[in-house]
Protein backbone atom coordinates (compact mmCIF):
# COMPACT_ATOMS: atom_id res chain seq x y z
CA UNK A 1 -4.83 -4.30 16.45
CA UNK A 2 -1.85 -3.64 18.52
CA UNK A 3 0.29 -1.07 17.38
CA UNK A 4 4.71 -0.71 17.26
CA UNK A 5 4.61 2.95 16.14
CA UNK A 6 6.14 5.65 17.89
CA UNK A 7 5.12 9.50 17.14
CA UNK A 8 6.91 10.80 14.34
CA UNK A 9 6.84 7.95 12.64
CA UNK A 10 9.85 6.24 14.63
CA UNK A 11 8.84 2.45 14.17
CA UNK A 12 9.72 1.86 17.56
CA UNK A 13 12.67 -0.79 19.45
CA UNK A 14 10.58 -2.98 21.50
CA UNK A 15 9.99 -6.31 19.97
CA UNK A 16 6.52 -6.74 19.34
CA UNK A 17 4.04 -9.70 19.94
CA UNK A 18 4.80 -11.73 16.53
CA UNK A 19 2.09 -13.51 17.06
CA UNK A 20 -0.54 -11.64 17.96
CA UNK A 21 0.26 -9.06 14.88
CA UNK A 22 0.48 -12.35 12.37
CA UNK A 23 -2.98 -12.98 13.92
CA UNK A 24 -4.26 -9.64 13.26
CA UNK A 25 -3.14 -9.88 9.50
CA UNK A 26 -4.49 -13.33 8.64
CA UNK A 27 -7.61 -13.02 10.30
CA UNK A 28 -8.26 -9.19 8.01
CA UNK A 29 -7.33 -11.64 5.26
CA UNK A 30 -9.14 -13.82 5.35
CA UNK A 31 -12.46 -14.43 3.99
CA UNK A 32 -11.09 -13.96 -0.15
CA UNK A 33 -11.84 -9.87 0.50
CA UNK A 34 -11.61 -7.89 -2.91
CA UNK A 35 -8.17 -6.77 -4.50
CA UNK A 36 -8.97 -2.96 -3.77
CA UNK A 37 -9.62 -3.95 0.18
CA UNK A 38 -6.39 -6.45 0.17
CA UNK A 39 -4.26 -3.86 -1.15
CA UNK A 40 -5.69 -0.99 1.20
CA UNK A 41 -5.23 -3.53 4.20
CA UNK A 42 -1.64 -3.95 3.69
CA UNK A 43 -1.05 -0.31 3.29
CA UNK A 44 -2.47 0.29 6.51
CA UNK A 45 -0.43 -2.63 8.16
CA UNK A 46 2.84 -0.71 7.14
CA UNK A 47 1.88 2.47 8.98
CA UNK A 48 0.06 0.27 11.86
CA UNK A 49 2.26 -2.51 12.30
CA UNK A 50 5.52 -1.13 10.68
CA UNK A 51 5.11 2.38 12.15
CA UNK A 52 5.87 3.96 7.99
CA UNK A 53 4.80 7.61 7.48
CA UNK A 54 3.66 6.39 4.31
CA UNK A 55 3.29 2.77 2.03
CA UNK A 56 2.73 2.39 -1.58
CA UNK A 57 2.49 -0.72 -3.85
CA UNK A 58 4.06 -1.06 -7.51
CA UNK A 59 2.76 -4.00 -9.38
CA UNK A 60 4.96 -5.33 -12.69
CA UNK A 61 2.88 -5.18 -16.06
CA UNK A 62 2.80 -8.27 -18.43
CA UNK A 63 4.78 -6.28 -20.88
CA UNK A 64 6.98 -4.73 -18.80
CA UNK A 65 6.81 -1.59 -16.91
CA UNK A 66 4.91 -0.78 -12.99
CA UNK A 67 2.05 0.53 -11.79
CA UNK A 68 0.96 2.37 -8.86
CA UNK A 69 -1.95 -0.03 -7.25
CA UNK A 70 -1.90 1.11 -3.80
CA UNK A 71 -1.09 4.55 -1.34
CA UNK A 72 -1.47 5.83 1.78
CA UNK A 73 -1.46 9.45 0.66
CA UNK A 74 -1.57 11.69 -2.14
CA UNK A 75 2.16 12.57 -1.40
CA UNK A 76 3.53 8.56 -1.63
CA UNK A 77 1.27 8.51 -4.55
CA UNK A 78 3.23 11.10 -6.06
CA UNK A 79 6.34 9.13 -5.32
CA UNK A 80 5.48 5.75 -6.31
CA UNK A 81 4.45 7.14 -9.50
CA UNK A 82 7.47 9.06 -10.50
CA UNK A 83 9.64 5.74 -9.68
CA UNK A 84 7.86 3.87 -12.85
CA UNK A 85 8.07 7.10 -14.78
CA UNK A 86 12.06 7.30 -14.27
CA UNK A 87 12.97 3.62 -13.84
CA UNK A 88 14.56 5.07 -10.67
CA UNK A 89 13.96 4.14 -6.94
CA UNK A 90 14.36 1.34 -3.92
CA UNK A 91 11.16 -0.11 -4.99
CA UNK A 92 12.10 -0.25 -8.99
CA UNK A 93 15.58 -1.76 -7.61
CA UNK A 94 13.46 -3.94 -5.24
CA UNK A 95 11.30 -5.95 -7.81
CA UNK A 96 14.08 -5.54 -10.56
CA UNK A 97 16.45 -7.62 -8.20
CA UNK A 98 13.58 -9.70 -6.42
CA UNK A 99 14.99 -8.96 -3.22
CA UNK A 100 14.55 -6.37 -0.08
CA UNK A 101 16.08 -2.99 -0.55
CA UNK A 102 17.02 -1.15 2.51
CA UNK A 103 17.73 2.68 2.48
CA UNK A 104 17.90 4.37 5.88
CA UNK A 105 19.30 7.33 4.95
CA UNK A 106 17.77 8.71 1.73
CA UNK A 107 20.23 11.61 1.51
CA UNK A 108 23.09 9.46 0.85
CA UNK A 109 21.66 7.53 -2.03
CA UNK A 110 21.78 10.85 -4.79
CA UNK A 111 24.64 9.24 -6.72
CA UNK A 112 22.57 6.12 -7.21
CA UNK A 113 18.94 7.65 -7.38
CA UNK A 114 19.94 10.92 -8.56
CA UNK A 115 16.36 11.68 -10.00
CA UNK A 116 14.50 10.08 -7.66
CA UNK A 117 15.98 11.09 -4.23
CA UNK A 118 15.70 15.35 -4.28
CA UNK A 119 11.87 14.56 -4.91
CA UNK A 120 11.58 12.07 -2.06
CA UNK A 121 13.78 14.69 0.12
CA UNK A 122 10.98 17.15 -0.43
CA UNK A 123 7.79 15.93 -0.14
CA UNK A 124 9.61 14.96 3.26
CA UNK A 125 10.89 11.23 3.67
CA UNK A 126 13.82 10.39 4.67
CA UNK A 127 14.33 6.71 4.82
CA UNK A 128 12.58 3.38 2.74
CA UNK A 129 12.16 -0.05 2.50
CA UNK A 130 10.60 -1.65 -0.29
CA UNK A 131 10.11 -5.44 0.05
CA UNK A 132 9.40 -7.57 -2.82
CA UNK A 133 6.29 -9.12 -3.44
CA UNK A 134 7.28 -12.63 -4.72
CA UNK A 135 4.67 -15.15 -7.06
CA UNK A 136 6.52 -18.31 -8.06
CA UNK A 137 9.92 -17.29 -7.30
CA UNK A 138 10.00 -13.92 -9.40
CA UNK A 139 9.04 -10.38 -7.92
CA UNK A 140 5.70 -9.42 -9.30
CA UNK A 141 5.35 -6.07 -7.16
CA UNK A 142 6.78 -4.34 -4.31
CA UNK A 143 5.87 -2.82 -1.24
CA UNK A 144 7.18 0.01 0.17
CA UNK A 145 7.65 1.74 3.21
CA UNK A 146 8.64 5.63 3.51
CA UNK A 147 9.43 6.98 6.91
CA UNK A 148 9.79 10.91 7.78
CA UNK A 149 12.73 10.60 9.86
CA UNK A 150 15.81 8.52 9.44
CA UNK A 151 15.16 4.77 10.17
CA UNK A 152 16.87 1.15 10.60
CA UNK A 153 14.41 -1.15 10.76
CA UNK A 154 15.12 -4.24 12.97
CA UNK A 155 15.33 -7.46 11.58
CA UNK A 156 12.20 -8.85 12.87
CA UNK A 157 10.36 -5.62 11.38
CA UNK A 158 11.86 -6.87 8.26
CA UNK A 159 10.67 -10.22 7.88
CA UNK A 160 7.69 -8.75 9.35
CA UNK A 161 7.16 -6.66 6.33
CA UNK A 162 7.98 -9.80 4.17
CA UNK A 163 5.26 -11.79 5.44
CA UNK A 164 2.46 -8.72 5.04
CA UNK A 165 3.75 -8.93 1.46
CA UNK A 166 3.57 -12.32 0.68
CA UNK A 167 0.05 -12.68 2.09
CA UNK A 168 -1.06 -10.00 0.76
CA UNK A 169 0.23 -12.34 -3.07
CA UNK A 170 -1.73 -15.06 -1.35
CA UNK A 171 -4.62 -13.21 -0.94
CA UNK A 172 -4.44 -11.63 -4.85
CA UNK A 173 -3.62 -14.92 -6.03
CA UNK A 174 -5.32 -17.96 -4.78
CA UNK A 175 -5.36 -20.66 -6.99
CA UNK A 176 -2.28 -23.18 -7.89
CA UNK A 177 -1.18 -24.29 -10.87
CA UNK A 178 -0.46 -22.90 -14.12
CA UNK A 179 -3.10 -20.63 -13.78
CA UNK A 180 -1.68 -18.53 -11.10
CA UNK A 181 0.46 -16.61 -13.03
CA UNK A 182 -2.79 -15.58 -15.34
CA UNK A 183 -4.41 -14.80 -12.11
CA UNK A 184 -2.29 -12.73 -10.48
CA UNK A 185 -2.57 -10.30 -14.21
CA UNK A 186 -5.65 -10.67 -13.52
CA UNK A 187 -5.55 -9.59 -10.38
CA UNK A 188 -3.38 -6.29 -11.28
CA UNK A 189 -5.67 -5.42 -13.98
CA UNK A 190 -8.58 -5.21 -11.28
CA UNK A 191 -6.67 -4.01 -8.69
CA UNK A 192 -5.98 -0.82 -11.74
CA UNK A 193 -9.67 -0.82 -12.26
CA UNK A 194 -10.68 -0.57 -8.16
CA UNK A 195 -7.72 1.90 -7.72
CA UNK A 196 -9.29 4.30 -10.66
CA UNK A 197 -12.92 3.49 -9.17
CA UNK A 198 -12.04 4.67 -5.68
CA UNK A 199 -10.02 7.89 -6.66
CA UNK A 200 -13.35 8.91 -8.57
CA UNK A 201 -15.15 8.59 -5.58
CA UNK A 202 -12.76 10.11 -3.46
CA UNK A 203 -13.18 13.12 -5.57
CA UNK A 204 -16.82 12.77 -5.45
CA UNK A 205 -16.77 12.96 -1.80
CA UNK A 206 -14.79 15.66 -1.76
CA UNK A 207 -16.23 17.60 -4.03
CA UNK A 208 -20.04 16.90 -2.78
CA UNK A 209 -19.23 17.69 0.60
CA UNK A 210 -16.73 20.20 0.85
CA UNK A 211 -14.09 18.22 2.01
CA UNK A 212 -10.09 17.28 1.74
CA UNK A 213 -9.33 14.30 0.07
CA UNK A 214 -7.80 12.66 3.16
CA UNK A 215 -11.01 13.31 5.08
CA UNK A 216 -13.25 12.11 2.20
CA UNK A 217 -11.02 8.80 1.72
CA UNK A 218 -11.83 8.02 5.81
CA UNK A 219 -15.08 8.98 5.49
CA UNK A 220 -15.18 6.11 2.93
CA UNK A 221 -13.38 3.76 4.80
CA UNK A 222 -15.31 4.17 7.88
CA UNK A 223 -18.36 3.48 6.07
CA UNK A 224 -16.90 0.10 4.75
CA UNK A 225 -16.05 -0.63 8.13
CA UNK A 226 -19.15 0.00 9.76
CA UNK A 227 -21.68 -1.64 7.50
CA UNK A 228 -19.87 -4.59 6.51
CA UNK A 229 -19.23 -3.98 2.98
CA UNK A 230 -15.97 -4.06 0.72
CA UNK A 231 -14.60 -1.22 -0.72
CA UNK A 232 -15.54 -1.77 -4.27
CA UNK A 233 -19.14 -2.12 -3.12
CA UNK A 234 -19.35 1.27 -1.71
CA UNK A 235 -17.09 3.12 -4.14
CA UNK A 236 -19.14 1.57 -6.65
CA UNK A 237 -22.46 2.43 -5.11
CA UNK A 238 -20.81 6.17 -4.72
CA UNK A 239 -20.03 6.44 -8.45
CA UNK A 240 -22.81 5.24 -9.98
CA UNK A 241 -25.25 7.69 -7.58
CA UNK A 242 -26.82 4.86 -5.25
CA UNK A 243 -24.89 5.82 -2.45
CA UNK A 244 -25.08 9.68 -1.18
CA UNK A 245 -21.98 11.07 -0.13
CA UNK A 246 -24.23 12.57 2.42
CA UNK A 247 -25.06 9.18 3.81
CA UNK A 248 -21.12 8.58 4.22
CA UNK A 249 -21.20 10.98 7.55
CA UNK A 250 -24.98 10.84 8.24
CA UNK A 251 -25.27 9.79 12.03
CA UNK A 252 -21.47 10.33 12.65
C-alpha cells in the first residue's frame, strides 16, 4: 500500500495517488470481511494513508450514548473512552452535529473542551479530526484521527478520510432497505463483542509469552495476515485454547 506519512507523524504535502489509495481500500474491503477486521482496517488506513499518530472509532448506541469499537493504541483507547464518559470531544461534537470536525491546534480548544483537552495534551496529541460516519443521512459513529504534532490536513486528505469512513458503513452495513438501520445495531453490538474478544486475547498473548501488549496485538495480526484467516477466527481460536500463543511467533 503506498504510504503519505512523514516521520513524526506529519501527514505529509504531496498530493497522493487518489486512485491507487481508493484501490488499496476497496480491494482490503472487499470480500464481506468480519466487523472486528473492517474496523481494524480502517484504523490502520488513518495512520497508513492519513499519516495519524493514532485513530479510534466511536459508534452511537440505540439508546443513546457511544462506544469505543476500534483503536490503534492503548493511549487513543484511553481517549476515545473518556470522550463518551464526559460528553466532551471533536469526535462527540462530530457525530452529535453529523459533520467533520477539524481541530489543528488542540491547545486552543480548552474553553470549549475544557475536560477533554488537558488529557489529550498529555498522553501527547496535539491536533484531531474526527469524520463522521454517516448511515442514511444521520451520523451513526465517528472516526477519528489524533496527530502528535500540530496538523492542517489538506482538503483532499479530508475527503480522503470521508470516503475510508463511509466504506468502512458500507462494509458494516450491507443490505438496503428498512433493515439497514437494524443491521448496522447489529453490527455495533458484534463489533462490542469482537472488540472484548480480541482484548482478551491480547492479554493472553501477553501474558503467555512475556510480552507488551503492542507486540502481542502484531503478533496477532501477523498471524491473520499470514494464514489467511480473520481476526475473530484467530482471537477466537486463542481464547478458547485451540490456538497456542506459542504458535503466534513459531517460525518467525
Amino acid at each position: 500500500m503506498s504510504r503519505h506519512r512523514r516521520s513524526g507523524g506529519d501527514p505529509g504535502t504531496l498530493a497522493p495517488d487518489l486512485t491507487g489509495a481508493l484501490a488499496a481500500i476497496t480491494t482490503r474491503l472487499v470480500g464481506t470481511p468480519d466487523n472486528a477486521t473492517v474496523l481494524r482496517l480502517i484504523t490502520e488506513m488513518g495512520t497508513e494513508l492519513l499519516g495519524a499518530t493514532s485513530t479510534g472509532v466511536l459508534l452511537a448506541r440505540a439508546g443513546g450514548g457511544l462506544d469505543v469499537v476500534a483503536a490503534s493504541d492503548e493511549r487513543v483507547q484511553f481517549l476515545e473512552s473518556l470522550q463518551t464518559e464526559i460528553d466532551q470531544g471533536p469526535c462527540v461534537d462530530c457525530i452529535a452535529l453529523a459533520t467533520l470536525v477539524t481541530s489543528p491546534d488542540l491547545a486552543a480548544k480548552r474553553e470549549k473542551w475544557p475536560n477533554f483537552v488537558p488529557a489529550a495534551l498529555a498522553a501527547g496529541y496535539r491536533s484531531a479530526v474526527a469524520v463522521p460516519m454517516k448511515l442514511d443521512g444521520r451520523a451513526v459513529g465517528g472516526f477519528n484521527l489524533f496527530y502528535g504534532v500540530e496538523v492542517t490536513l489538506e482538503q483532499w486528505q479530508l475527503e480522503l478520510a470521508q470516503v475510508v469512513s463511509d466504506l468502512a458503513v458500507l462494509a458494516l452495513v450491507q443490505e438496503r432497505g428498512d433493515r439497514r438501520a437494524d443491521r448496522f445495531l447489529e453490527a455495533r453490538v458484534t463489533a462490542l463483542n469482537d472488540r472484548a474478544q480480541y482484548g482478551q486475547a491480547v492479554g493472553l498473548v501477553a501474558g503467555t509469552l512475556d510480552l507488551d501488549p503492542s507486540t502481542a496485538s502484531a503478533a496477532i495480526l501477523d498471524y491473520v495476515a499470514d494464514h489467511g484467516s480473520t481476526l475473530r477466527e484467530v482471537t477466537g481460536a486463542i481464547t478458547d485454547g485451540s490456538l497456542r500463543p506459542a504458535d503466534l511467533v513459531e517460525g518467525r
